[in-house]
Protein backbone atom coordinates (compact mmCIF):
# COMPACT_ATOMS: atom_id res chain seq x y z
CA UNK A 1 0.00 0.00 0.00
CA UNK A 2 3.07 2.45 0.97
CA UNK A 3 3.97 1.91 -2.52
CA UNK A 4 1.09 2.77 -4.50
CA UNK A 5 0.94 5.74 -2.33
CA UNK A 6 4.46 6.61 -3.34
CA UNK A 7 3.87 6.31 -7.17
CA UNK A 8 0.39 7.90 -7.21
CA UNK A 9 2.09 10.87 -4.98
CA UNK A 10 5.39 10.88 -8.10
CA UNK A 11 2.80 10.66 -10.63
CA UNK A 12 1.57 14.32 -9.12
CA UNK A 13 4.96 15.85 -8.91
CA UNK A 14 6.05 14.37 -11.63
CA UNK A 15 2.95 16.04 -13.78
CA UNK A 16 3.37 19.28 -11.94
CA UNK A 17 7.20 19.50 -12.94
CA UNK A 18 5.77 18.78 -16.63
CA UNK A 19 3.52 21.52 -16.75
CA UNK A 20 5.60 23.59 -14.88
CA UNK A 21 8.65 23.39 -17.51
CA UNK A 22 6.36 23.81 -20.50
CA UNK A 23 5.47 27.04 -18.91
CA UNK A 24 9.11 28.11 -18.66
CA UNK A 25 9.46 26.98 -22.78
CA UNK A 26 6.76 29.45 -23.69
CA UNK A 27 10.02 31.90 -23.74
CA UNK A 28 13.33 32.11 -25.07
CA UNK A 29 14.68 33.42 -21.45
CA UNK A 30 13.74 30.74 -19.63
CA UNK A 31 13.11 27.66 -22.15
CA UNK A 32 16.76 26.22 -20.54
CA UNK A 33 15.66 26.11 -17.46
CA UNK A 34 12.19 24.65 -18.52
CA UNK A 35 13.47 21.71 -20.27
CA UNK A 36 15.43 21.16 -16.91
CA UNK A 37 12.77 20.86 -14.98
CA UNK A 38 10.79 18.92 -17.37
CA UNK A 39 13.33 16.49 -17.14
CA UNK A 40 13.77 16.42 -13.78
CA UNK A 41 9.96 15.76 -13.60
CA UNK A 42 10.54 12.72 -16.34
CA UNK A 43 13.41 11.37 -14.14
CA UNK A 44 11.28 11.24 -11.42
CA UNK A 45 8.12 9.65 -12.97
CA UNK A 46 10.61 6.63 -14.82
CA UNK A 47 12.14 6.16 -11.28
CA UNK A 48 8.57 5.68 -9.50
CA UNK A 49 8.29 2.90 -12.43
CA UNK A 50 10.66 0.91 -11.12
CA UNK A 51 8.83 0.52 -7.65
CA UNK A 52 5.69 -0.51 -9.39
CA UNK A 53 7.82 -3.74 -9.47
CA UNK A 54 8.08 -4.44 -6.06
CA UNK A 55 4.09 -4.44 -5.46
CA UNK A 56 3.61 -7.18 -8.09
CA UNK A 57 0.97 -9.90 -7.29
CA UNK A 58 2.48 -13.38 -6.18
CA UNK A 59 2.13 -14.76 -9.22
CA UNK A 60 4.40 -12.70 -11.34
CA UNK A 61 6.59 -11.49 -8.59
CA UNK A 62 8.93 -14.49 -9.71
CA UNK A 63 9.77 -12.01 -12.88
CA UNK A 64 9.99 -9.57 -11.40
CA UNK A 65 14.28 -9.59 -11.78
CA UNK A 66 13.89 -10.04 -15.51
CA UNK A 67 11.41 -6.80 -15.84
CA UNK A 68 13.30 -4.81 -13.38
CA UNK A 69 16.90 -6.08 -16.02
CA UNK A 70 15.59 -5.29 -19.25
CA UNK A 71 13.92 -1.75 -18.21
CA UNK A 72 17.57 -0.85 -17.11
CA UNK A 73 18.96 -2.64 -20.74
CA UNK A 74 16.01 -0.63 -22.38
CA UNK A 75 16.92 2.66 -20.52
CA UNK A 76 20.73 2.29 -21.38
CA UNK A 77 20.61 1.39 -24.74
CA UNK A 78 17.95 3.97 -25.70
CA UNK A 79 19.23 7.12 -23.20
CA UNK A 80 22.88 6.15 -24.53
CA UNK A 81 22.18 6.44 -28.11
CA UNK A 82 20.25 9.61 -27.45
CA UNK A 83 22.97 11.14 -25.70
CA UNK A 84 25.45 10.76 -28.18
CA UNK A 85 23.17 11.60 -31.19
CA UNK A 86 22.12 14.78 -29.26
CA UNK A 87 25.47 16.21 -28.76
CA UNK A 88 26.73 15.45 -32.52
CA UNK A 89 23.52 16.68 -34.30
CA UNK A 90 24.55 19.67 -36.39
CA UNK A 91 21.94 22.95 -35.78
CA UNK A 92 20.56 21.56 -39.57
CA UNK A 93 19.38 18.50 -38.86
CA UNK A 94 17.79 19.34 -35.64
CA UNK A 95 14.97 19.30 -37.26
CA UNK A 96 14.81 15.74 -38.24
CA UNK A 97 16.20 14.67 -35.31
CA UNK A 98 13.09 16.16 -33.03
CA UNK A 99 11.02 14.29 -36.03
CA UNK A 100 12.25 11.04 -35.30
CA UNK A 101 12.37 11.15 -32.06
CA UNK A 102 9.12 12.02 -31.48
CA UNK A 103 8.41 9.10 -34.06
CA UNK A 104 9.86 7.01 -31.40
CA UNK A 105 7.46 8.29 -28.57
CA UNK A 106 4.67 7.47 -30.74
CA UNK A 107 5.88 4.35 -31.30
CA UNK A 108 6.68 3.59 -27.90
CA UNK A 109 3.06 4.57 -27.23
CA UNK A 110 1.83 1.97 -29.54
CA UNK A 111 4.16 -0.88 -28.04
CA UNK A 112 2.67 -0.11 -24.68
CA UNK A 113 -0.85 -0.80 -26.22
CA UNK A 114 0.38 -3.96 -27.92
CA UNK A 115 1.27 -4.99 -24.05
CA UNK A 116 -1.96 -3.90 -23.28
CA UNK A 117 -4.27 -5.53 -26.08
CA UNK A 118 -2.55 -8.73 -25.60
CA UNK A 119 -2.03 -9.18 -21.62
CA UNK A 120 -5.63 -8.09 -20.40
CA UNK A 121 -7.26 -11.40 -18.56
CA UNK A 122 -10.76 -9.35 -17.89
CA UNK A 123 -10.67 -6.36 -20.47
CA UNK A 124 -13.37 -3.95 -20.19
CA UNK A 125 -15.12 -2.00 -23.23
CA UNK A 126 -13.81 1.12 -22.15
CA UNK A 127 -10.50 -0.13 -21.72
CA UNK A 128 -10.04 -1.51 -25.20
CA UNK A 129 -11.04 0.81 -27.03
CA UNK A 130 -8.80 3.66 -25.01
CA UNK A 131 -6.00 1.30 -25.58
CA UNK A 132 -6.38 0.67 -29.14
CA UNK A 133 -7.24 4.19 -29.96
CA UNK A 134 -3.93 4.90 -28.25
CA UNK A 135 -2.29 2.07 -30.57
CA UNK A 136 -4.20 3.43 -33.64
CA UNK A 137 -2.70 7.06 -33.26
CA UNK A 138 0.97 6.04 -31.84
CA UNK A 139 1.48 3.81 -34.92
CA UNK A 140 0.38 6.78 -37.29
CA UNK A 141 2.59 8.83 -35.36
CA UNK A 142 5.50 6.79 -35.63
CA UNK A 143 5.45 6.12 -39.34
CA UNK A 144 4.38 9.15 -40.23
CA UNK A 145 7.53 11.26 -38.15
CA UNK A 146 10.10 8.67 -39.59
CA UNK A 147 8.97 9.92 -43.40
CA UNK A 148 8.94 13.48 -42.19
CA UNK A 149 12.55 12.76 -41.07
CA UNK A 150 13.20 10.86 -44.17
CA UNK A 151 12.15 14.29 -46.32
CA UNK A 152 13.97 16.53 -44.14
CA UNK A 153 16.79 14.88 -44.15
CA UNK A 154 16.93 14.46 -48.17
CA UNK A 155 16.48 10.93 -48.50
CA UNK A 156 13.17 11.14 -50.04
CA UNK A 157 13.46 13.97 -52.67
CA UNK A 158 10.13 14.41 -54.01
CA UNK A 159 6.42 13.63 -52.42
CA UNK A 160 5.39 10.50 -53.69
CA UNK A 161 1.89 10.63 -55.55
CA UNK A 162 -0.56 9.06 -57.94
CA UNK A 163 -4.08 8.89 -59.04
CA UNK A 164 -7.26 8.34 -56.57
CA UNK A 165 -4.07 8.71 -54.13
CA UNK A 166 -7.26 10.10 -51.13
CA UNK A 167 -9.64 7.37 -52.11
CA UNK A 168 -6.70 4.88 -51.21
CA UNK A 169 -5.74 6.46 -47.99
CA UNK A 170 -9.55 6.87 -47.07
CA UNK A 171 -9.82 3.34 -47.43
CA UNK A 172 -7.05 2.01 -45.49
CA UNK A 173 -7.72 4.35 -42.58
CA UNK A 174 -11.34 3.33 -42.66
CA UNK A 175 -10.19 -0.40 -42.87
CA UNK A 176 -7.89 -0.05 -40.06
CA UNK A 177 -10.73 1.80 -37.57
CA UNK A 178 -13.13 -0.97 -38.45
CA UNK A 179 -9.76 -3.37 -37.54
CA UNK A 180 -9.66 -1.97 -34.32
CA UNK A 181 -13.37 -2.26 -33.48
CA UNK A 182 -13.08 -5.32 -34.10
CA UNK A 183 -10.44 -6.08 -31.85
CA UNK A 184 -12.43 -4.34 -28.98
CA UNK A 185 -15.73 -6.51 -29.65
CA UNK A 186 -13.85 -9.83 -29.72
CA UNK A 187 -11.19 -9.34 -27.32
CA UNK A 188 -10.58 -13.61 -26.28
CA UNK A 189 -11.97 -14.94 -29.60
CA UNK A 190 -9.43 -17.22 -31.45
CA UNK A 191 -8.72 -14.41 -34.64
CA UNK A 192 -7.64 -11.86 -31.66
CA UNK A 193 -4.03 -12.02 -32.38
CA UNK A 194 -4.67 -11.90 -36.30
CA UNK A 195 -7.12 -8.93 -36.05
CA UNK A 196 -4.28 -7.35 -34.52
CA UNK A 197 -1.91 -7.83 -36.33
CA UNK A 198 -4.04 -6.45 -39.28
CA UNK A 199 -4.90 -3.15 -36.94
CA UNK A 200 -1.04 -2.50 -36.42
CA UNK A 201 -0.28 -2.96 -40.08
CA UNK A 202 -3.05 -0.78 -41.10
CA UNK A 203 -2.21 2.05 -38.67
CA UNK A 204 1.48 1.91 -39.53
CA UNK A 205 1.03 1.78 -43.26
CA UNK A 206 -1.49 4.59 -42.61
CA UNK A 207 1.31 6.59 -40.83
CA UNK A 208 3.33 6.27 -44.39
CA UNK A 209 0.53 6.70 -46.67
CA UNK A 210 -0.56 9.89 -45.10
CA UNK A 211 2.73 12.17 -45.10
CA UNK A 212 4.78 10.60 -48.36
CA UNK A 213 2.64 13.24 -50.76
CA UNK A 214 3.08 16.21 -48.54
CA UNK A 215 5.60 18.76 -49.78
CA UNK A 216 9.26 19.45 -48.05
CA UNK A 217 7.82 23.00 -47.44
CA UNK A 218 5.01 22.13 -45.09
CA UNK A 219 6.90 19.96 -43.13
CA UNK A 220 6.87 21.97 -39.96
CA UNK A 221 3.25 21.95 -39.53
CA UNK A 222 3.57 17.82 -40.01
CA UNK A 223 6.19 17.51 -37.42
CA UNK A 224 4.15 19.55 -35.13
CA UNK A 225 0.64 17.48 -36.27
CA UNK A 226 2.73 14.18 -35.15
CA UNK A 227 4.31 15.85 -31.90
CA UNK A 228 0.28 16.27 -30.96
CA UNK A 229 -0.47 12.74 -32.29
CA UNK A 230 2.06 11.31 -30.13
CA UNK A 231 1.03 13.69 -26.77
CA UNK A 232 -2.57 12.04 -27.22
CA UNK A 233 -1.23 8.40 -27.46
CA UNK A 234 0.71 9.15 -24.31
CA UNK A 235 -2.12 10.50 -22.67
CA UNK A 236 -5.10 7.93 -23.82
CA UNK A 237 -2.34 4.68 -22.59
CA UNK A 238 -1.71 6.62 -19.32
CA UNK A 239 -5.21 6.59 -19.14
CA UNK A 240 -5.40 2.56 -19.75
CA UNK A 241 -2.85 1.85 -17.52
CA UNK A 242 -4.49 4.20 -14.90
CA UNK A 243 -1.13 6.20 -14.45
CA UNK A 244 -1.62 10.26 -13.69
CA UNK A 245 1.70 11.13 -14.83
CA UNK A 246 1.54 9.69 -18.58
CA UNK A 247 -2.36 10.78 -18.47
CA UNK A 248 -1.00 14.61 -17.83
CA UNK A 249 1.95 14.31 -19.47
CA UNK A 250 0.62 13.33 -22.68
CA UNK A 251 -2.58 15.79 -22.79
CA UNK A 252 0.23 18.56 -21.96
CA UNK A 253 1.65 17.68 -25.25
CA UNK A 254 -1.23 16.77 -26.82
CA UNK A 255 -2.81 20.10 -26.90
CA UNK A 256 0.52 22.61 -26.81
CA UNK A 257 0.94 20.25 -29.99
CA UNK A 258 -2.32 20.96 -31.04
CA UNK A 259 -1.92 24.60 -30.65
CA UNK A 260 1.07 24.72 -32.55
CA UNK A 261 -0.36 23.44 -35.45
CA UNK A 262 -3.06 25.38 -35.90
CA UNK A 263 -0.80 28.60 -35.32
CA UNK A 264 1.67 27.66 -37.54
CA UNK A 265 -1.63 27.03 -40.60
CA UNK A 266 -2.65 30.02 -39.85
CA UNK A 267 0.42 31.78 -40.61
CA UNK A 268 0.62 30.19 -43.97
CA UNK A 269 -2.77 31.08 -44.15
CA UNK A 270 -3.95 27.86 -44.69
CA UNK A 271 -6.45 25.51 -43.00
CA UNK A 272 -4.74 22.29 -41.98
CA UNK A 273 -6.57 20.05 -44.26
CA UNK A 274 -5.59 22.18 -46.45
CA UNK A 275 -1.76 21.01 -45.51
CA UNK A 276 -2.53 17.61 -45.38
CA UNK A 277 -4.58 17.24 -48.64
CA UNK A 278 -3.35 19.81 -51.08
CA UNK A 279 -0.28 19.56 -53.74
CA UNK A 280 1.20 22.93 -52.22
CA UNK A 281 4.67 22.14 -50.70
CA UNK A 282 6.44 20.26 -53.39
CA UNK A 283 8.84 22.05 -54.76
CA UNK A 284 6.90 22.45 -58.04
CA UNK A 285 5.48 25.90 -59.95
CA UNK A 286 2.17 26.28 -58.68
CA UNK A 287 1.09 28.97 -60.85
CA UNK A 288 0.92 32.93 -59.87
CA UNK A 289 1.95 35.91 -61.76
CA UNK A 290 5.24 36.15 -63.45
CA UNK A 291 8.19 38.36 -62.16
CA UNK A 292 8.90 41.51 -64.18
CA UNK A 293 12.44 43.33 -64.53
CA UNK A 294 15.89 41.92 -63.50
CA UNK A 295 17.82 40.75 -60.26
CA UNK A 296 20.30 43.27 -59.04
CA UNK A 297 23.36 41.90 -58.03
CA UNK A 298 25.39 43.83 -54.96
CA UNK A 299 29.05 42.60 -53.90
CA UNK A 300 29.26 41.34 -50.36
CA UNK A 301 31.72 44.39 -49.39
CA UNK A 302 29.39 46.97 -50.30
CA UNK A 303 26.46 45.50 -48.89
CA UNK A 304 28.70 45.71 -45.67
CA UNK A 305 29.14 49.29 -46.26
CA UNK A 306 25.97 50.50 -46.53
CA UNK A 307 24.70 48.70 -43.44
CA UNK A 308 27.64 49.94 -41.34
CA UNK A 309 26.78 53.53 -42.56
CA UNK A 310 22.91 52.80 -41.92
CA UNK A 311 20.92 53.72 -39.02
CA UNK A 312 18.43 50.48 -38.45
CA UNK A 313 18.98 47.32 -39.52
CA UNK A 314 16.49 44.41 -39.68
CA UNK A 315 17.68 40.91 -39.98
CA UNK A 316 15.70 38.00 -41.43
CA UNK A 317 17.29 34.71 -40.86
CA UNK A 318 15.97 31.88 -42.61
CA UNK A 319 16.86 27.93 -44.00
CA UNK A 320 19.83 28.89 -46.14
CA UNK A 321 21.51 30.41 -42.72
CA UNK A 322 21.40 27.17 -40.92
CA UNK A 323 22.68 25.21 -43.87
CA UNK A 324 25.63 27.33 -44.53
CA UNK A 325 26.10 26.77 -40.32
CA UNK A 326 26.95 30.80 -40.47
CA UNK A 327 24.77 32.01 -37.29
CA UNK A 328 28.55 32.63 -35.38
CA UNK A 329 29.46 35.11 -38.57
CA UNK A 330 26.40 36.57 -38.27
CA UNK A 331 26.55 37.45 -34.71
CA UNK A 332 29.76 38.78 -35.06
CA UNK A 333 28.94 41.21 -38.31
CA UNK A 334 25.77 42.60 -35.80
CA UNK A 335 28.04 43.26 -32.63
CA UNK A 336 30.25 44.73 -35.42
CA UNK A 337 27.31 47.02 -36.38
CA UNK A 338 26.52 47.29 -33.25
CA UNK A 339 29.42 48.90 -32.08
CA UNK A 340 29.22 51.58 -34.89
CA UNK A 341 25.98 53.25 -33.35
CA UNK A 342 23.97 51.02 -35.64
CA UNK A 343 20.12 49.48 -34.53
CA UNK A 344 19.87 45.97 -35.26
CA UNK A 345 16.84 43.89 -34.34
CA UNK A 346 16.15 39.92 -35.99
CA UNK A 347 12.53 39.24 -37.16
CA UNK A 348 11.27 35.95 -37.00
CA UNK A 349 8.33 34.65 -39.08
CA UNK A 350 6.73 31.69 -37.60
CA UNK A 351 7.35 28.95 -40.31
CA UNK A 352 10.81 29.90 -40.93
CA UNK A 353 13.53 26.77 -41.36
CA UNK A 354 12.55 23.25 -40.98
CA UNK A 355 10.71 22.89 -37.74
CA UNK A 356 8.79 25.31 -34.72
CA UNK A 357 11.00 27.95 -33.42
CA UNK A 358 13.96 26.54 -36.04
CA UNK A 359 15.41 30.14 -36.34
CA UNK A 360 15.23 31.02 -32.47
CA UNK A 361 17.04 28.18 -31.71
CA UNK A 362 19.87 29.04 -34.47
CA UNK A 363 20.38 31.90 -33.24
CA UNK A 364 20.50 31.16 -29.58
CA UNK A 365 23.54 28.82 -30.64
CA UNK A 366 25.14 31.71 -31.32
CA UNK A 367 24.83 33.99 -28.07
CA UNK A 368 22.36 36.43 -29.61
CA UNK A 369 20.49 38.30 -26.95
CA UNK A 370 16.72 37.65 -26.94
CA UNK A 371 16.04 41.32 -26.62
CA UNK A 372 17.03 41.89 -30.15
CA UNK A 373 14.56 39.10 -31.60
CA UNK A 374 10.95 39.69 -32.09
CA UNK A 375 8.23 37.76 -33.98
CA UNK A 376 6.53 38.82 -37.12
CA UNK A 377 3.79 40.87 -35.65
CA UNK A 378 5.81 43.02 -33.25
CA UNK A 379 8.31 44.07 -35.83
CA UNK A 380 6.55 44.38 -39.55
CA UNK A 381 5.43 47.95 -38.20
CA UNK A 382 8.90 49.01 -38.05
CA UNK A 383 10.17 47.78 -42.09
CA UNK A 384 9.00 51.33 -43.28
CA UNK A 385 11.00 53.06 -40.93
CA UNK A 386 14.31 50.76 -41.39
CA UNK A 387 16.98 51.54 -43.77
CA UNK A 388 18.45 48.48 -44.77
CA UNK A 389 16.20 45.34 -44.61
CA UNK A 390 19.13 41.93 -44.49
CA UNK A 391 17.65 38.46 -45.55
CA UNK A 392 19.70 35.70 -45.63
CA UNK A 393 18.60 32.23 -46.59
CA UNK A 394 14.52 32.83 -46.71
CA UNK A 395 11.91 33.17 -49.44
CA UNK A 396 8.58 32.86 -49.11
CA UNK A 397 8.11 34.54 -45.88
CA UNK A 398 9.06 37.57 -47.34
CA UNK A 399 7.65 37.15 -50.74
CA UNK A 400 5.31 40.11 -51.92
CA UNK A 401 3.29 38.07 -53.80
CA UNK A 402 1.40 36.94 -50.41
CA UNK A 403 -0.22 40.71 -50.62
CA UNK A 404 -0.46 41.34 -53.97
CA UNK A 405 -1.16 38.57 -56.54
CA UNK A 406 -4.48 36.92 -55.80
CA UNK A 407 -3.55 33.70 -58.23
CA UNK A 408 -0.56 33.02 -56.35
CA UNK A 409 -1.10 29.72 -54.18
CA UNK A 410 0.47 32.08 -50.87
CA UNK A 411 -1.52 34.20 -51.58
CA UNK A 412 -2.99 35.67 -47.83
CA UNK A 413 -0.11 34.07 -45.92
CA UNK A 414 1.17 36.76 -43.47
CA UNK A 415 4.83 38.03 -44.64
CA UNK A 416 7.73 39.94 -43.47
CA UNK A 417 7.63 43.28 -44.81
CA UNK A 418 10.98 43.47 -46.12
CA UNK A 419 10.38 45.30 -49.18
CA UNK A 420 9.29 47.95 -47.50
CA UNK A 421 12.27 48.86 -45.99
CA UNK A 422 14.29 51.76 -47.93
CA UNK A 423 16.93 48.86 -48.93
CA UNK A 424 16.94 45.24 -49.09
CA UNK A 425 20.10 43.07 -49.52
CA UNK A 426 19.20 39.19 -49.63
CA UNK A 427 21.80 36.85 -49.25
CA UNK A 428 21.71 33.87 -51.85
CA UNK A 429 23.07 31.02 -53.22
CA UNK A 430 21.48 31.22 -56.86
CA UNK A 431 18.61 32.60 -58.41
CA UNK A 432 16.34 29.41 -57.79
CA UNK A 433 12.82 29.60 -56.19
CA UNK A 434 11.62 28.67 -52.47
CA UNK A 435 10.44 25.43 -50.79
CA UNK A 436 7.06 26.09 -52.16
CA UNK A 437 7.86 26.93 -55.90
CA UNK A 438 6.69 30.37 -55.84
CA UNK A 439 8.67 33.09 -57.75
CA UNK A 440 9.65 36.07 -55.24
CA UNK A 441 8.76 39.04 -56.45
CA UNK A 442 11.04 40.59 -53.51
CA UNK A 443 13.87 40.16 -55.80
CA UNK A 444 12.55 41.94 -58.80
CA UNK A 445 12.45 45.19 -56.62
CA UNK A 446 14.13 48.68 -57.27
CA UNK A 447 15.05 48.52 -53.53
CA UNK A 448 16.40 45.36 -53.68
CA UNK A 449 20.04 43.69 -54.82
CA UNK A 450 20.74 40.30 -54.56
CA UNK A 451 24.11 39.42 -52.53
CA UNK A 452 24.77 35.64 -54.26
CA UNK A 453 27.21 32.85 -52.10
CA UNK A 454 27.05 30.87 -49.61
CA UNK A 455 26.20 32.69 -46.11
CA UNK A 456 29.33 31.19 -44.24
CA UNK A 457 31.60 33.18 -47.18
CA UNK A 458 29.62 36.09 -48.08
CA UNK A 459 28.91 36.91 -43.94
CA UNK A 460 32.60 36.51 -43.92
CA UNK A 461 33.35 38.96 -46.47
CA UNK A 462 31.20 41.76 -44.58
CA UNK A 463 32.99 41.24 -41.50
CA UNK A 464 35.87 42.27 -43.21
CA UNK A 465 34.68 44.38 -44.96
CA UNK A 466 33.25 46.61 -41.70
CA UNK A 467 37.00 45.77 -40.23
CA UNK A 468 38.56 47.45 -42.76
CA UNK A 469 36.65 50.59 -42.27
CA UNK A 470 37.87 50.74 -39.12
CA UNK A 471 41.34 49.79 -39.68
């Protein structure tokens, strides 16, 4: 009894430590110390686990050694790997690496049910069907992040579609519910293990079928869909298994996850079934009006020049920054600015990079103070006002076209307003289009010239540039 009392009272302090650090991550000051505490709230609720053990009835106390040895193996094998993946992931393929692993809590959520489905002596309705509607969404979650890392990681180029593609994926989702009704109406009937089987498949081929024909460019909504997915199957087995801290835990994530989503649609302006069903995202020409004039090219030095001579700056970090790995450069060109009297702020628009938060993570790698970063609505007020506008590595979130050409498929999607600043310098490898396929009109502007390298070397080059002034 002493037990029980111990892991119901962990389960509490464990959820309040959960909620308590996801408070903490709702800003860039004090998301470090959130994820700390989040942790220590995880450690906390694993180590109450263990004791679970030690309360076992008679007859499977006798294994209770072999649980209590693979756990540990389990814990080792899976914390170790982490570990060393963590600290020798590179700042651009963070994003795939939060993909996967949230894959794997998915996944881990749909072993649990498998546990569940196939060790319950008296299974109750209710039961069943929370477990297996756990399973369903866990498996989906799984498959579907381990795609998403697949496509963000380059090794599957292009979204993968064909004809009646919907009707196909309709029908095996459909096919798979009705699996798993099945499996909760004739829980101890001799096709039980069969009809499971079949559910699994379903839900894991589901998981595939559903993100291989969404475009690269919408993959941070689907990481953030399958972060929710994977909160809910936590939360619906914690409910099975009657544990508080997984139920909490996993509704926590569930709906910040949830959230998330639907912010991060809205700032494409698009509806998430929109995301999940459309063509947009590919890569492709989608259609739109066609660019007039010519690209104005501008050498790296005097680029450097005219912002060091400039009054405001305004940054706009995007993809091509963390891929060139040239945040460092970039922090030292601003505190070069900086130190010349010059005002430079970084705006952030809210699907920029690869994943949530992509670019405030980037440039926290680099030391850059959080005062000097603001989000898209506190800081499009000031582009009129700013004399040199500096994007490096983004496209669409500061493409014009979003305001101005009603047949272009971003058309509505809330921008930067770069272009509106009295000069624009944007920071390029080559003259090819966005994620999303879209010609930017940006680049056809009279205030704009086009700075073309990498960002590692041409950053480089305006360091040295602003040096050499003061030399």
């Amino acid at each position: 009894m002493l037990i029980q009392h111990i892991v119901g009272l962990s389960g509490l302090v464990a959820a309040c430590l959960f909620i308590f650090g996801l408070k903490r991550m709702s800003s860039p000051v004090t998301a470090l110390s959130g994820i700390v505490v989040a942790g220590i709230g995880m450690v906390v609720a694993v180590a109450a686990s263990f004791l679970v053990v030690f309360d076992l009835p008679a007859d499977v106390a006798p294994n209770r050694v072999v649980n209590v040895m693979l756990a540990v193996v389990a814990l080792c094998v899976g914390g170790g790997w982490a570990f060393l993946r963590g600290r020798k992931v590179g700042m651009t393929a963070m994003p795939q690496m939060v993909a996967l692993y949230n894959g794997m809590g998915g996944g881990a959520a749909a072993a649990v049910a498998a546990v569940e489905l196939s060790a319950r002596a008296e299974p109750t309705a209710l039961g069943m069907a929370t477990t297996a509607a756990g399973a369903l969404i866990g498996a989906i979650s799984l498959t579907g992040s381990v795609i998403a890392w697949a496509k963000l990681d380059g090794k599957i180029q292009n979204p993968w579609r064909f004809a009646g593609q919907r009707i196909v994926n309709g029908t095996l989702f459909l096919a798979t519910v009705l699996l798993g009704i099945a499996l909760v109406v004739s829980s101890g009937s001799p096709h039980f293990a069969l009809l499971a089987i079949l559910f699994f498949a379903g839900a894991l081929a589901f998981g595939v079928m559903m993100t291989l024909p969404i475009g690269g460019a919408d993959m941070p909504v689907v990481i953030s869909l399958y972060n929710a997915f994977t909160g809910l199957a936590v939360g619906l087995e914690g409910f099975a298994l009657q544990n508080p801290a997984l139920m909490i835990a996993g509704m926590v994530v569930g709906s910040a996850g949830t959230l998330l989503t639907l912010l991060m649609a809205k700032a494409m302006n698009r509806s998430l079934a929109n995301v999940l069903f459309s063509n947009f995202g590919d890569g492709a020409a989608h259609g739109g009006s066609e660019a007039h004039g010519e690209m104005k090219s501008a050498d790296a030095s005097d680029a450097a020049v005219a912002m060091r001579y400039a009054s405001s700056v305004i940054i706009i970090p995007g993809y091509g920054l963390a891929v060139a790995q040239a945040q460092q450069k970039l922090y030292e060109f601003v505190k070069l600015l900086q130190a010349a009297g010059v005002t430079v702020k970084f705006a952030i628009h809210p699907v920029a990079g690869r994943m949530p938060g992509h670019m405030n993570v980037l440039l926290a790698e680099a030391g850059v103070p959080y005062d000097i970063i603001f989000d898209m609505e506190d800081i499009n007020a000031e582009f009129p006002a700013t004399d040199v506008a500096l994007v490096i590595g983004a496209n669409d979130v500061v493409n014009p076209a979003a305001r101005t050409d009603t047949s272009s498929p971003i058309y509505g999607m809330p921008i930067l307003d770069a272009d509106k600043a009295h000069q624009v310098y944007v920071v390029k490898r080559g003259q090819g289009k966005g994620y999303s396929g879209v010609e930017n009109l940006l680049f056809f502007e009279d205030n704009c010239s086009m700075v073309y390298g990498d960002a590692q070397a041409v950053l480089t080059q305006m360091v040295q540039a602003v040096k050499d002034l003061a030399a």
